[in-house]
N, C-alpha and C. Protein backbone atom coordinates (compact mmCIF):
# COMPACT_ATOMS: atom_id res chain seq x y z
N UNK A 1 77.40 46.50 -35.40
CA UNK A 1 76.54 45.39 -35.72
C UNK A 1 75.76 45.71 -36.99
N UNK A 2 75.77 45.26 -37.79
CA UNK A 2 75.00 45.36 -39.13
C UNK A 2 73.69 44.67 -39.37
N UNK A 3 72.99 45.62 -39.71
CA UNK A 3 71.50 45.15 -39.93
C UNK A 3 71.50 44.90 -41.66
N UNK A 4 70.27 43.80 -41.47
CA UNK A 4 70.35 43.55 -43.07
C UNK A 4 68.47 43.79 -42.84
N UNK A 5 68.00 44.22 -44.17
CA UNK A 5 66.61 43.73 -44.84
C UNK A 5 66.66 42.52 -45.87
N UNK A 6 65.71 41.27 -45.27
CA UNK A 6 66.24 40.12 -46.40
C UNK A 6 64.51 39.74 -46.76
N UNK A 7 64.78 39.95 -48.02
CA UNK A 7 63.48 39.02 -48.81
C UNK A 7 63.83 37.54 -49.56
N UNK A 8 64.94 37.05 -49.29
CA UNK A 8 64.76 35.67 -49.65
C UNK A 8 66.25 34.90 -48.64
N UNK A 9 66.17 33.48 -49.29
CA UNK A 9 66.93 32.89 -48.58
C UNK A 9 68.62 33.66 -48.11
N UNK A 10 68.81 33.74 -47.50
CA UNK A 10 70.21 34.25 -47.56
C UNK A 10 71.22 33.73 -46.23
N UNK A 11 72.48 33.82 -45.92
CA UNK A 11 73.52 33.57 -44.73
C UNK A 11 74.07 34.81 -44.65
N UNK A 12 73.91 34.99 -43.65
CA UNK A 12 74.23 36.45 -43.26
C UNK A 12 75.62 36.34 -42.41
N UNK A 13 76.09 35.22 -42.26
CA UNK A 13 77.69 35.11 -41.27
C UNK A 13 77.68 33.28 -41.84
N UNK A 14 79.26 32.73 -42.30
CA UNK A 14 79.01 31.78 -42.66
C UNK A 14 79.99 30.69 -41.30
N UNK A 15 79.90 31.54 -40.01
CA UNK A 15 80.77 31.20 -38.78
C UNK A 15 79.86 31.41 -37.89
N UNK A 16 80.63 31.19 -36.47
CA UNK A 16 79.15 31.56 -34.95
C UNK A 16 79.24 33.30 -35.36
N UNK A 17 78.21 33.62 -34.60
CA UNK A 17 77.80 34.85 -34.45
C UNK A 17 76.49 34.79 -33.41
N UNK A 18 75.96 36.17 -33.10
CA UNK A 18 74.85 36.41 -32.38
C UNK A 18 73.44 37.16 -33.15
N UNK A 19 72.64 36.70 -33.19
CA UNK A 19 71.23 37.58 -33.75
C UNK A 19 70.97 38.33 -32.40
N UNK A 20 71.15 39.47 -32.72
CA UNK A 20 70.92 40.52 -31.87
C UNK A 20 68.88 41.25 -31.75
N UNK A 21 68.75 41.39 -32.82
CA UNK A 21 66.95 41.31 -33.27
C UNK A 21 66.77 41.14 -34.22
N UNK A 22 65.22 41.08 -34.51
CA UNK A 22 64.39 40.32 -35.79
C UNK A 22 62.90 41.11 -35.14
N UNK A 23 62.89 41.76 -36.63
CA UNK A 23 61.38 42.15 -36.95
C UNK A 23 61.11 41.63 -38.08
N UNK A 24 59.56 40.95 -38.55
CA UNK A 24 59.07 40.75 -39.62
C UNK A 24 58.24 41.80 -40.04
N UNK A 25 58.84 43.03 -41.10
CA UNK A 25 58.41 43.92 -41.66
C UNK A 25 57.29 44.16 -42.29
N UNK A 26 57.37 42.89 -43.27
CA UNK A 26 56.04 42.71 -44.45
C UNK A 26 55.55 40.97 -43.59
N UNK A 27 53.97 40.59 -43.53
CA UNK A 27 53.69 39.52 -43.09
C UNK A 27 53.65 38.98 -44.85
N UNK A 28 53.80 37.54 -44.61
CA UNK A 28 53.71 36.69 -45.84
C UNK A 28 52.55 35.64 -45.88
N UNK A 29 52.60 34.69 -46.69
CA UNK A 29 51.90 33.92 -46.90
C UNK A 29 52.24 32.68 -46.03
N UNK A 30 53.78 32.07 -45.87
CA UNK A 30 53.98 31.26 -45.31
C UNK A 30 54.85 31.35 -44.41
N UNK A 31 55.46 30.80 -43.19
CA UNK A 31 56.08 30.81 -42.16
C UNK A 31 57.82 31.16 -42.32
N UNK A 32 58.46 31.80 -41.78
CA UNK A 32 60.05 32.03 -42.03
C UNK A 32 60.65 31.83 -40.81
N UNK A 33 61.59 31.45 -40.74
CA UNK A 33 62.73 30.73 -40.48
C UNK A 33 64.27 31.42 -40.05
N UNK A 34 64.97 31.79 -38.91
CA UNK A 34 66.50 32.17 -38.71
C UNK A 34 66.89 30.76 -38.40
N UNK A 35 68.02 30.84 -38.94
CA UNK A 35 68.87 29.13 -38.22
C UNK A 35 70.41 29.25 -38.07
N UNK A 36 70.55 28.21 -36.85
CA UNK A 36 71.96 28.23 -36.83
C UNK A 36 73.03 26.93 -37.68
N UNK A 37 73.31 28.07 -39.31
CA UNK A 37 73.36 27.38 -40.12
C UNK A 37 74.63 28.28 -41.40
N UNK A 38 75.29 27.37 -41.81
CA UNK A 38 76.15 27.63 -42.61
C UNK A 38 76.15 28.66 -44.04
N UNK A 39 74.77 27.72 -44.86
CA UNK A 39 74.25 27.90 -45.77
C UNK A 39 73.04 27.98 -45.79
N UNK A 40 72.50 28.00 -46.93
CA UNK A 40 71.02 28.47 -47.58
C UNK A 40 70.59 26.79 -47.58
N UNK A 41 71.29 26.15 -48.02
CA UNK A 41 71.47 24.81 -48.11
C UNK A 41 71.54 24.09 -46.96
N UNK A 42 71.72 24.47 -45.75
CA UNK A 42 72.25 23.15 -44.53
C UNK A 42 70.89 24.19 -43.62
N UNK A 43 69.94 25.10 -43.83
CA UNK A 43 68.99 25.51 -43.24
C UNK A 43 67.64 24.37 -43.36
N UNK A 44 67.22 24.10 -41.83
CA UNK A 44 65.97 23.71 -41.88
C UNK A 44 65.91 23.87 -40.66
N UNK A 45 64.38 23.63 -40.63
CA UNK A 45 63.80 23.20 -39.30
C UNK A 45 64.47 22.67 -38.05
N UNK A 46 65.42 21.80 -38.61
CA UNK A 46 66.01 21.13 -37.40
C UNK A 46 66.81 21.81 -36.59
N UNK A 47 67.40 23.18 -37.41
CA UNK A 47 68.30 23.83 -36.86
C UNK A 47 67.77 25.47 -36.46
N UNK A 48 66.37 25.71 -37.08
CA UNK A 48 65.78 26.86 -36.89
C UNK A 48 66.06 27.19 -34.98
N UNK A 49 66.32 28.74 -35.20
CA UNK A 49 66.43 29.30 -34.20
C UNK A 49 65.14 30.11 -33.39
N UNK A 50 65.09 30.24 -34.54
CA UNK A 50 63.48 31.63 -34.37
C UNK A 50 62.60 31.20 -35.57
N UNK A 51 61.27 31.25 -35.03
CA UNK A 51 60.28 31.28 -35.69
C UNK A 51 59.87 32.36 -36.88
N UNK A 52 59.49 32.89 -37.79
CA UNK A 52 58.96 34.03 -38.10
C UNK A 52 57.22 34.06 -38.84
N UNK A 53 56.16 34.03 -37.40
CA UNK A 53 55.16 33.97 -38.33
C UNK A 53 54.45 34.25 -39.21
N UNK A 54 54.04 34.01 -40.21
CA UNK A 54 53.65 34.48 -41.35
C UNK A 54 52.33 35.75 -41.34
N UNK A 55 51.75 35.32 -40.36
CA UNK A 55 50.28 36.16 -40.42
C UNK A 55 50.57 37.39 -39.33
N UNK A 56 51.79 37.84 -38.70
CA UNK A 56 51.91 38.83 -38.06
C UNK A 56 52.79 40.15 -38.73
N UNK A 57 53.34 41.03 -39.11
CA UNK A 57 54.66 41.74 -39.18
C UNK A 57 54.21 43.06 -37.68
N UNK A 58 55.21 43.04 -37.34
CA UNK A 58 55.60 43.82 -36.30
C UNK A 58 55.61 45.38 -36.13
N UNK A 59 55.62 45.60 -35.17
CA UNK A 59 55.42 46.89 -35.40
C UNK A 59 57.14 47.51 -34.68
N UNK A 60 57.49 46.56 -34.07
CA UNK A 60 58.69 46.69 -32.68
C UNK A 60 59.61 45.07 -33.42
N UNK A 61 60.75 45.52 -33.16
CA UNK A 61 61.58 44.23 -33.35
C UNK A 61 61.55 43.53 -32.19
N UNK A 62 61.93 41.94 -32.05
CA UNK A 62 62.35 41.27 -31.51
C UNK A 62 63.88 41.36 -30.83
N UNK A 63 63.94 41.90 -29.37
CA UNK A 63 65.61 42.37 -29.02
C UNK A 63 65.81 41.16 -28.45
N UNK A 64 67.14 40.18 -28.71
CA UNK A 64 67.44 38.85 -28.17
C UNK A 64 68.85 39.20 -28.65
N UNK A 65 69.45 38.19 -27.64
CA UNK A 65 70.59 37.51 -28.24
C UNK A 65 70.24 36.07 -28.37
N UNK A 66 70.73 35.53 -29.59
CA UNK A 66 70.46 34.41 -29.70
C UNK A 66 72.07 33.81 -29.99
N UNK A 67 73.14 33.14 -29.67
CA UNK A 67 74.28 32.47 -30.36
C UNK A 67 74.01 31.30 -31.03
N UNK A 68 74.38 31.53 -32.43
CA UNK A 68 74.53 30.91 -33.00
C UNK A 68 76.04 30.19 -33.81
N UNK A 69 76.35 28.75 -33.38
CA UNK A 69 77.47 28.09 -33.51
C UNK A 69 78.40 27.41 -34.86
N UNK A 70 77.05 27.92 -35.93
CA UNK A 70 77.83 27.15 -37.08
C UNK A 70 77.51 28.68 -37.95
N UNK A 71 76.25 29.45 -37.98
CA UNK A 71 76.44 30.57 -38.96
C UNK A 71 74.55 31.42 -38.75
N UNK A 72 74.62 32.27 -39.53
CA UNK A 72 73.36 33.10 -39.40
C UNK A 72 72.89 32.71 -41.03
N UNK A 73 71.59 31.82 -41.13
CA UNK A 73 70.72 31.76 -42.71
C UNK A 73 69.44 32.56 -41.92
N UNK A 74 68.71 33.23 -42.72
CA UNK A 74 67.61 33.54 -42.72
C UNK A 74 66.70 33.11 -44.24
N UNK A 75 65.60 32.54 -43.73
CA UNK A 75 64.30 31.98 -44.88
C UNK A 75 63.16 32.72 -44.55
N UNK A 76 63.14 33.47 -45.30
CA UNK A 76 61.92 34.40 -44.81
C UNK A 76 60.83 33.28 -45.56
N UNK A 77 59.81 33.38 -45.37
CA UNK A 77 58.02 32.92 -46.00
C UNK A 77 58.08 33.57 -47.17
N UNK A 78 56.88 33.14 -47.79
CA UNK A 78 56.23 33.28 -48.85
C UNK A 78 56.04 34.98 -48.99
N UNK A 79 56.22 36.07 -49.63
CA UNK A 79 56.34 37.10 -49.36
C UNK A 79 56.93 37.84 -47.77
N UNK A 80 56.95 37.41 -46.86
CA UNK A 80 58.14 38.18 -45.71
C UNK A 80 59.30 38.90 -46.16
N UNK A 81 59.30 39.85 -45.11
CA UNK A 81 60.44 40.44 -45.75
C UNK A 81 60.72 40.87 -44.16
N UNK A 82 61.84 39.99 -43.83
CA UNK A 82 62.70 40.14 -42.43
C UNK A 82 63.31 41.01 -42.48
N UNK A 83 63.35 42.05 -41.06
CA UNK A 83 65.07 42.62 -40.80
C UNK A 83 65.67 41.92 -39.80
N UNK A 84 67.28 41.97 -40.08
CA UNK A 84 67.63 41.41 -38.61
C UNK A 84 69.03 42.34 -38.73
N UNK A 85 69.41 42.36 -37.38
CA UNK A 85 70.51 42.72 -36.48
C UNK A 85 71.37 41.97 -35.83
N UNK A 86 72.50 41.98 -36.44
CA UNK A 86 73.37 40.22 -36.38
C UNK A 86 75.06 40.56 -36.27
N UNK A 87 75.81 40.05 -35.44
CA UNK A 87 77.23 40.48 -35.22
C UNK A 87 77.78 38.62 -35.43
């Protein structure tokens, strides 16, 4: 399973897959975003999976499975800087 560190928009699988965890490393200014989503482009709200709040970073990741059916985007916030763990 491959972990990524992401500081900006990115698709991390452009098919289903599973988010395995999510820690928010660095807290940001504004709220971030995992979705079950193709692109950087077909990511929003409507399809957000997980929250990532802005005013917390973690000390412990988030362990889930989450399936996701069309792809893995992550939008981190305004300075965030997500890790996640994603097959």
């Amino acid at each position: 399973m491959p972990t990524t560190t992401v500081q900006s928009a990115v698709t991390l699988k452009a098919s289903a897959g599973i988010i395995r965890a999510v820690n928010v490393c660095v807290a940001g200014s504004t709220d971030g975003m995992v979705c079950d989503a193709a692109s950087t482009g077909a990511a929003a709200a409507t399809n957000a999976v997980l929250g990532c709040s802005s005013t917390q970073a973690r000390a412990e990741p988030i362990v889930l499975p989450i399936p996701c059916a069309t792809g893995i985007t992550v939008v981190p916030g305004t300075g965030q800087t997500i890790w996640v763990n994603w097959e």
